[in-house]
N, C-alpha and C. Protein backbone atom coordinates (compact mmCIF):
# COMPACT_ATOMS: atom_id res chain seq x y z
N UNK A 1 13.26 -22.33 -52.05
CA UNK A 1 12.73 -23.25 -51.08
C UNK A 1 13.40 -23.05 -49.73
N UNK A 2 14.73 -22.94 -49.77
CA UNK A 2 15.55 -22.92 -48.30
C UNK A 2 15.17 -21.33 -47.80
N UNK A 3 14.74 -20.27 -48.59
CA UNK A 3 14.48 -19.06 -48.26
C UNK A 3 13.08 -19.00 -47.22
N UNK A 4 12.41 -19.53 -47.80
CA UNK A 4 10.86 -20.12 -47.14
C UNK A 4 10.97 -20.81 -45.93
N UNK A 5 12.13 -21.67 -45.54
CA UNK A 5 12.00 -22.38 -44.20
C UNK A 5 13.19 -21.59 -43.57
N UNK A 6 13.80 -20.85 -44.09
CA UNK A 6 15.41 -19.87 -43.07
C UNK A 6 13.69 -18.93 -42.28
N UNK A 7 13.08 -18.11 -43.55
CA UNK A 7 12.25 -16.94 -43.01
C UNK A 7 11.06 -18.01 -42.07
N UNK A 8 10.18 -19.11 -41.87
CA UNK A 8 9.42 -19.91 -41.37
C UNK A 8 10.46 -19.71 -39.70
N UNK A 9 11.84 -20.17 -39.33
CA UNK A 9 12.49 -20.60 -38.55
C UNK A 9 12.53 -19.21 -37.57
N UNK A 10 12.99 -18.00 -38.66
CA UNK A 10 13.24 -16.65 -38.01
C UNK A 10 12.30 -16.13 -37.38
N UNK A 11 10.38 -16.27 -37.75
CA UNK A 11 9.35 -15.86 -37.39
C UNK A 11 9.17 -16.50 -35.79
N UNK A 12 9.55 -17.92 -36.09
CA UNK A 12 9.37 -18.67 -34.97
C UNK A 12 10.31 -18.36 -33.97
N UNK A 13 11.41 -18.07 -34.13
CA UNK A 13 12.05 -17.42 -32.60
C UNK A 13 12.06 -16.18 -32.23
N UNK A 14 11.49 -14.90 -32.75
CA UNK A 14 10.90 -13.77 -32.86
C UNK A 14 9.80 -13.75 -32.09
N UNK A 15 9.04 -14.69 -32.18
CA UNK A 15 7.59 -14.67 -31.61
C UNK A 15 8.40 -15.31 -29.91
N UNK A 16 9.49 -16.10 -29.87
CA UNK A 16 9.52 -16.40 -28.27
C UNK A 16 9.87 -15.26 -28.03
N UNK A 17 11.05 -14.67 -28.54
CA UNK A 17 11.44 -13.65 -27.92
C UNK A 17 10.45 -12.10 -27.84
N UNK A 18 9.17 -12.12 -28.39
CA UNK A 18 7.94 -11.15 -27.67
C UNK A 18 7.71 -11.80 -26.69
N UNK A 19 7.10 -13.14 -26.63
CA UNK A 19 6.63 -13.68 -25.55
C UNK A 19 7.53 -13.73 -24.45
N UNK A 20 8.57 -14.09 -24.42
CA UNK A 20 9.58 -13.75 -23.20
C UNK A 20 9.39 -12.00 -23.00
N UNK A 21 9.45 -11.13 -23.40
CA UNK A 21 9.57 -9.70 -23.58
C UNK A 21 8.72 -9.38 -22.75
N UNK A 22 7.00 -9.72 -23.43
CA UNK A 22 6.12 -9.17 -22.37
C UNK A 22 6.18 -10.37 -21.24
N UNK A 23 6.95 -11.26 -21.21
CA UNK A 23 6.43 -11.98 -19.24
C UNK A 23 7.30 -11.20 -18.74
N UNK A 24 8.46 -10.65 -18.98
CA UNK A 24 9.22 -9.69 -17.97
C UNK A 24 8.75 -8.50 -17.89
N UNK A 25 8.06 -7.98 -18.81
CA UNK A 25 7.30 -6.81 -18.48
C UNK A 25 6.28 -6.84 -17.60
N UNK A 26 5.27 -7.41 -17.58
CA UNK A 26 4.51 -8.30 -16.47
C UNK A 26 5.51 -8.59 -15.85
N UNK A 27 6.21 -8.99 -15.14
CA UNK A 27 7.17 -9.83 -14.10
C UNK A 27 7.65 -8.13 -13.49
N UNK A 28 8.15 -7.36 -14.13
CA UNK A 28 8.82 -6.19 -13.26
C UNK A 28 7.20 -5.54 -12.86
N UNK A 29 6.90 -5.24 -13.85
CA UNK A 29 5.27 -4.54 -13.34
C UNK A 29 4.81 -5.16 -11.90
N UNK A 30 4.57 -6.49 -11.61
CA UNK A 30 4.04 -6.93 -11.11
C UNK A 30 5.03 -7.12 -9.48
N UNK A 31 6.06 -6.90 -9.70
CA UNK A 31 7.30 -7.03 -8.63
C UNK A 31 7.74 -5.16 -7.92
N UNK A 32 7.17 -4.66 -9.10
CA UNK A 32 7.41 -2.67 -9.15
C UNK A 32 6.42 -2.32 -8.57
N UNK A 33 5.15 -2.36 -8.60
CA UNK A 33 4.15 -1.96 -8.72
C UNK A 33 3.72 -2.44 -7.91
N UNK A 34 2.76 -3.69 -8.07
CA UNK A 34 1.45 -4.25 -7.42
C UNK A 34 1.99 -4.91 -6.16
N UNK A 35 2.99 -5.69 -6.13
CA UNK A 35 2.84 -6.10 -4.47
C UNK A 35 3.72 -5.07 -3.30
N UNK A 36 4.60 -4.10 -3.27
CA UNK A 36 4.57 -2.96 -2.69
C UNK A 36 3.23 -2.43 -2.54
N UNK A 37 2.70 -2.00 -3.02
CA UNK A 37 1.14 -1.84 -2.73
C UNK A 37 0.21 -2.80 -1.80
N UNK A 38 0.42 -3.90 -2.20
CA UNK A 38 -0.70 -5.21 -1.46
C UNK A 38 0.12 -4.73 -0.13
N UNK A 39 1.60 -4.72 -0.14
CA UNK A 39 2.21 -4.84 1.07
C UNK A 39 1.69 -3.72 2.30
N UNK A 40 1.37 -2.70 1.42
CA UNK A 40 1.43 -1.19 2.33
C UNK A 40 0.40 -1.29 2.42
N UNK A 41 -1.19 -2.27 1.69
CA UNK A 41 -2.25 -2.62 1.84
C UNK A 41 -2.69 -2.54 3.52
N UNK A 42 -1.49 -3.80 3.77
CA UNK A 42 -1.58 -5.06 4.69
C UNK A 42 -1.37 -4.12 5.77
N UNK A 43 -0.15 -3.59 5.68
CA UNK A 43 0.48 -3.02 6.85
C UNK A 43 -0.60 -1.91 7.85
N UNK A 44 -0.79 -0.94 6.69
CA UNK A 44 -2.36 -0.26 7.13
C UNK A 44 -3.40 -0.64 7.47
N UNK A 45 -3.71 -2.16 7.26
CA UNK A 45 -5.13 -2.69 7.67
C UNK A 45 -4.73 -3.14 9.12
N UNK A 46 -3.34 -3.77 9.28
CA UNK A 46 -2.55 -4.49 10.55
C UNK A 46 -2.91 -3.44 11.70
N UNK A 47 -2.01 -2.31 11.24
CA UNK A 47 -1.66 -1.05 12.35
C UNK A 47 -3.58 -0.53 12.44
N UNK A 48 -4.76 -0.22 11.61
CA UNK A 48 -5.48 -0.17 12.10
C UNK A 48 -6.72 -0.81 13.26
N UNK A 49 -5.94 -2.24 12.77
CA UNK A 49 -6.78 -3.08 13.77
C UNK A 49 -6.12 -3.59 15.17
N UNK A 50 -5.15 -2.88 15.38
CA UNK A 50 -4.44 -2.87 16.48
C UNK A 50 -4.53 -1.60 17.08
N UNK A 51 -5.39 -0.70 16.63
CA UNK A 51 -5.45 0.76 17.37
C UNK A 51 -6.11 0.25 19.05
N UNK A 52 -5.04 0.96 20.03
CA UNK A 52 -5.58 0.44 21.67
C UNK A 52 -5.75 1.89 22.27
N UNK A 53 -6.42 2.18 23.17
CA UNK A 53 -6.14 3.58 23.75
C UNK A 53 -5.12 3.89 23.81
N UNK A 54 -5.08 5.23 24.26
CA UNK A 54 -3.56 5.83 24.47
C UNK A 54 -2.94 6.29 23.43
N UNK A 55 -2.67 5.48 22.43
CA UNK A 55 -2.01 5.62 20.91
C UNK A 55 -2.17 6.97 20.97
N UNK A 56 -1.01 7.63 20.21
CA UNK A 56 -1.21 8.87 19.52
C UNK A 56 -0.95 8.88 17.89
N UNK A 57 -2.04 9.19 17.46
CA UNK A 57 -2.22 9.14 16.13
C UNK A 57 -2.38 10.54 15.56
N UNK A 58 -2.28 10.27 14.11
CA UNK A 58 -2.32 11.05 12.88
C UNK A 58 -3.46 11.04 11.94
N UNK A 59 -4.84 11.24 11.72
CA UNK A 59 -6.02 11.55 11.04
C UNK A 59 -5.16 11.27 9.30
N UNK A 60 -6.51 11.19 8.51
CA UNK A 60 -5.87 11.36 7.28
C UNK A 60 -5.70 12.82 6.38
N UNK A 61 -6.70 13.87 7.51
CA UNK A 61 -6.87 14.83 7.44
C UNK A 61 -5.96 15.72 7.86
N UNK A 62 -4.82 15.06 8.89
CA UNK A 62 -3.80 15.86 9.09
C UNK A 62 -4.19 16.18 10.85
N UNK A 63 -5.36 15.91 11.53
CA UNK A 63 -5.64 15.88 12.77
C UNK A 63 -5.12 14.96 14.15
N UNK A 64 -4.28 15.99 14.80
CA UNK A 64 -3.21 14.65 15.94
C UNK A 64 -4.09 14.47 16.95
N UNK A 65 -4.17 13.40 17.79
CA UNK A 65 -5.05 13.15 18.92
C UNK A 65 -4.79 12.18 19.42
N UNK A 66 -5.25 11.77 20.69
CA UNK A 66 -5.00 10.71 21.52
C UNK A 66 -6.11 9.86 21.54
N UNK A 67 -5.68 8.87 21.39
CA UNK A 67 -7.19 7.57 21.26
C UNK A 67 -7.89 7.36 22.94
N UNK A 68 -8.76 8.03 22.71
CA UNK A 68 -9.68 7.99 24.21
C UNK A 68 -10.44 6.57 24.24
N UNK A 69 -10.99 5.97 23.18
CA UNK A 69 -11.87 5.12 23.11
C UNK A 69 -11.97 4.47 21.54
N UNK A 70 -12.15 2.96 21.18
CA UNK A 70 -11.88 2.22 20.26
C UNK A 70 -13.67 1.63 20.31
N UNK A 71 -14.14 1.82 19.12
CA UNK A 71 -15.29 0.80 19.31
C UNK A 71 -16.02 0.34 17.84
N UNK A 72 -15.63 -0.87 17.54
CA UNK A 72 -15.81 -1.96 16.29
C UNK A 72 -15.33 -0.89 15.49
N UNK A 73 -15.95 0.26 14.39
CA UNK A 73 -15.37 0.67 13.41
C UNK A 73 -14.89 1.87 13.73
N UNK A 74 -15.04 2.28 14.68
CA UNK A 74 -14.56 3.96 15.27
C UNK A 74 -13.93 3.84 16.21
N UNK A 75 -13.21 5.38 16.10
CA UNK A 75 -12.44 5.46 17.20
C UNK A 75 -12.41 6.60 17.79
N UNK A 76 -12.88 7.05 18.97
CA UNK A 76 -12.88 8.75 20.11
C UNK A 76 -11.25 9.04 19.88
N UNK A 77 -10.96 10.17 19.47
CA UNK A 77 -9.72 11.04 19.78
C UNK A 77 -9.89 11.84 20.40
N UNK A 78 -9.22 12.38 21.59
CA UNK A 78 -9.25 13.52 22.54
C UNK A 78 -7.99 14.70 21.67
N UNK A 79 -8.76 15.55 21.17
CA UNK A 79 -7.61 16.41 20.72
C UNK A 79 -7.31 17.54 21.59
N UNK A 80 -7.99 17.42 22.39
CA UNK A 80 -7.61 18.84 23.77
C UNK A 80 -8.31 18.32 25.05
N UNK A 81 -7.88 19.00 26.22
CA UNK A 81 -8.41 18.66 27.03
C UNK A 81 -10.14 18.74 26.95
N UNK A 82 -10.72 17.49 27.24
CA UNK A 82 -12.31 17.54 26.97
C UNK A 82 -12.77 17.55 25.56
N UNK A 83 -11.89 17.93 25.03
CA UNK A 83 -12.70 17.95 23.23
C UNK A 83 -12.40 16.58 22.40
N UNK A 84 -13.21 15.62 22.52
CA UNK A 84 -13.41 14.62 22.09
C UNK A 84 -14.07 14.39 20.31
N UNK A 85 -13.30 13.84 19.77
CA UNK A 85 -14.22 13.48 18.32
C UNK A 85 -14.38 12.17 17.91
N UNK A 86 -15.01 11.43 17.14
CA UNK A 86 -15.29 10.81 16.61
C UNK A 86 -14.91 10.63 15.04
N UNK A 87 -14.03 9.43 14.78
CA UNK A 87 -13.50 9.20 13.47
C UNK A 87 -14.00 7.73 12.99
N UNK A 88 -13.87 7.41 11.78
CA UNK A 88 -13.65 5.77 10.92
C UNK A 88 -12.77 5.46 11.30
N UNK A 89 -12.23 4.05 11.85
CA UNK A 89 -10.83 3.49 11.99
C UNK A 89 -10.23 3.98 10.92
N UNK A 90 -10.35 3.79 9.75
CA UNK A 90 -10.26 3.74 8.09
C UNK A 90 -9.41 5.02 8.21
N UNK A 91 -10.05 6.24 8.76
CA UNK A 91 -9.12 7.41 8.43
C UNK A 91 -8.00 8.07 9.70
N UNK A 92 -7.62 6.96 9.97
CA UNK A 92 -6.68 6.77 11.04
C UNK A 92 -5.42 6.72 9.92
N UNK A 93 -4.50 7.53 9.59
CA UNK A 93 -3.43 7.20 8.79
C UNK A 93 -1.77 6.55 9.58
N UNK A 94 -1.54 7.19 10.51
CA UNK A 94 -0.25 6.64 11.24
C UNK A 94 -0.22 7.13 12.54
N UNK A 95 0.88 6.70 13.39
CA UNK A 95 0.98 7.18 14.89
C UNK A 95 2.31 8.23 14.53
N UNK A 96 1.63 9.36 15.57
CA UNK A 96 1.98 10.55 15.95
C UNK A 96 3.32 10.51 16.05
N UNK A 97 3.61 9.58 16.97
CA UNK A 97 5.28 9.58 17.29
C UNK A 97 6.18 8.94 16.17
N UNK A 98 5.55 8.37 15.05
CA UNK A 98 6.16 7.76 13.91
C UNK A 98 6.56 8.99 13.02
N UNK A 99 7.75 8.83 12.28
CA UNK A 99 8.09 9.82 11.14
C UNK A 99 7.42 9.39 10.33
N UNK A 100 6.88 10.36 9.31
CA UNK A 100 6.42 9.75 8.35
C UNK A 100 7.22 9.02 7.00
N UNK A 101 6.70 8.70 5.84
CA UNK A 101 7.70 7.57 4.98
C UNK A 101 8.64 8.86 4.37
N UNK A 102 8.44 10.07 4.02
CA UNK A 102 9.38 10.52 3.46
C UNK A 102 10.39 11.10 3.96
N UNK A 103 10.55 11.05 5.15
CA UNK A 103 11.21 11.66 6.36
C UNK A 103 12.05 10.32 6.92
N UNK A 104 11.83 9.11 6.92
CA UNK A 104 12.12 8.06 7.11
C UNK A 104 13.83 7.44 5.88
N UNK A 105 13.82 8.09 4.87
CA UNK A 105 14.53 7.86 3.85
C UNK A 105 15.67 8.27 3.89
């Protein structure tokens, strides 16, 4: 009889201690992972909607240029004298004069 409620007692704090187990797994996942991300989300949507002329930027393609002109979702880069292009804000990755993150470390 006392064997039946020792093993009843042992199941029952076994099962908190999974349930504690996976919320910290979730808890680092979610602290490791996902909001570093939301963060670098943010930061990229920030720095693109602040693109003003002048800026010298970095393409996602690896193309440097000077922002000639900004208009709702695009943006004119002058990459030489007179040679003007047309990009997505979207593939605007960073400014020119910025190091990039692995160079930054």
């Amino acid at each position: 009889m006392y064997s039946i409620l020792l093993q009843a007692a042992s199941s029952n704090t076994s099962m908190i201690y999974n349930v504690l187990l996976w919320i910290g797994i979730i808890g680092i996942f979610y602290f490791f992972m996902i909001r570093p991300q939301q963060k670098k989300q943010k930061d990229q949507k920030s720095f693109v909607d602040n693109l003003k002329k002048g800026d010298n930027v970095v393409t996602i393609g690896g193309l440097h240029g000077k922002i000639a002109s900004v208009d709702g979702t695009t943006v004119t880069l002058e990459v030489d004298r007179g040679v003007k292009m047309t990009f997505e804000k979207t593939s605007i990755s960073r400014e020119a004069s910025a190091k990039p993150a692995e160079d930054a470390k």
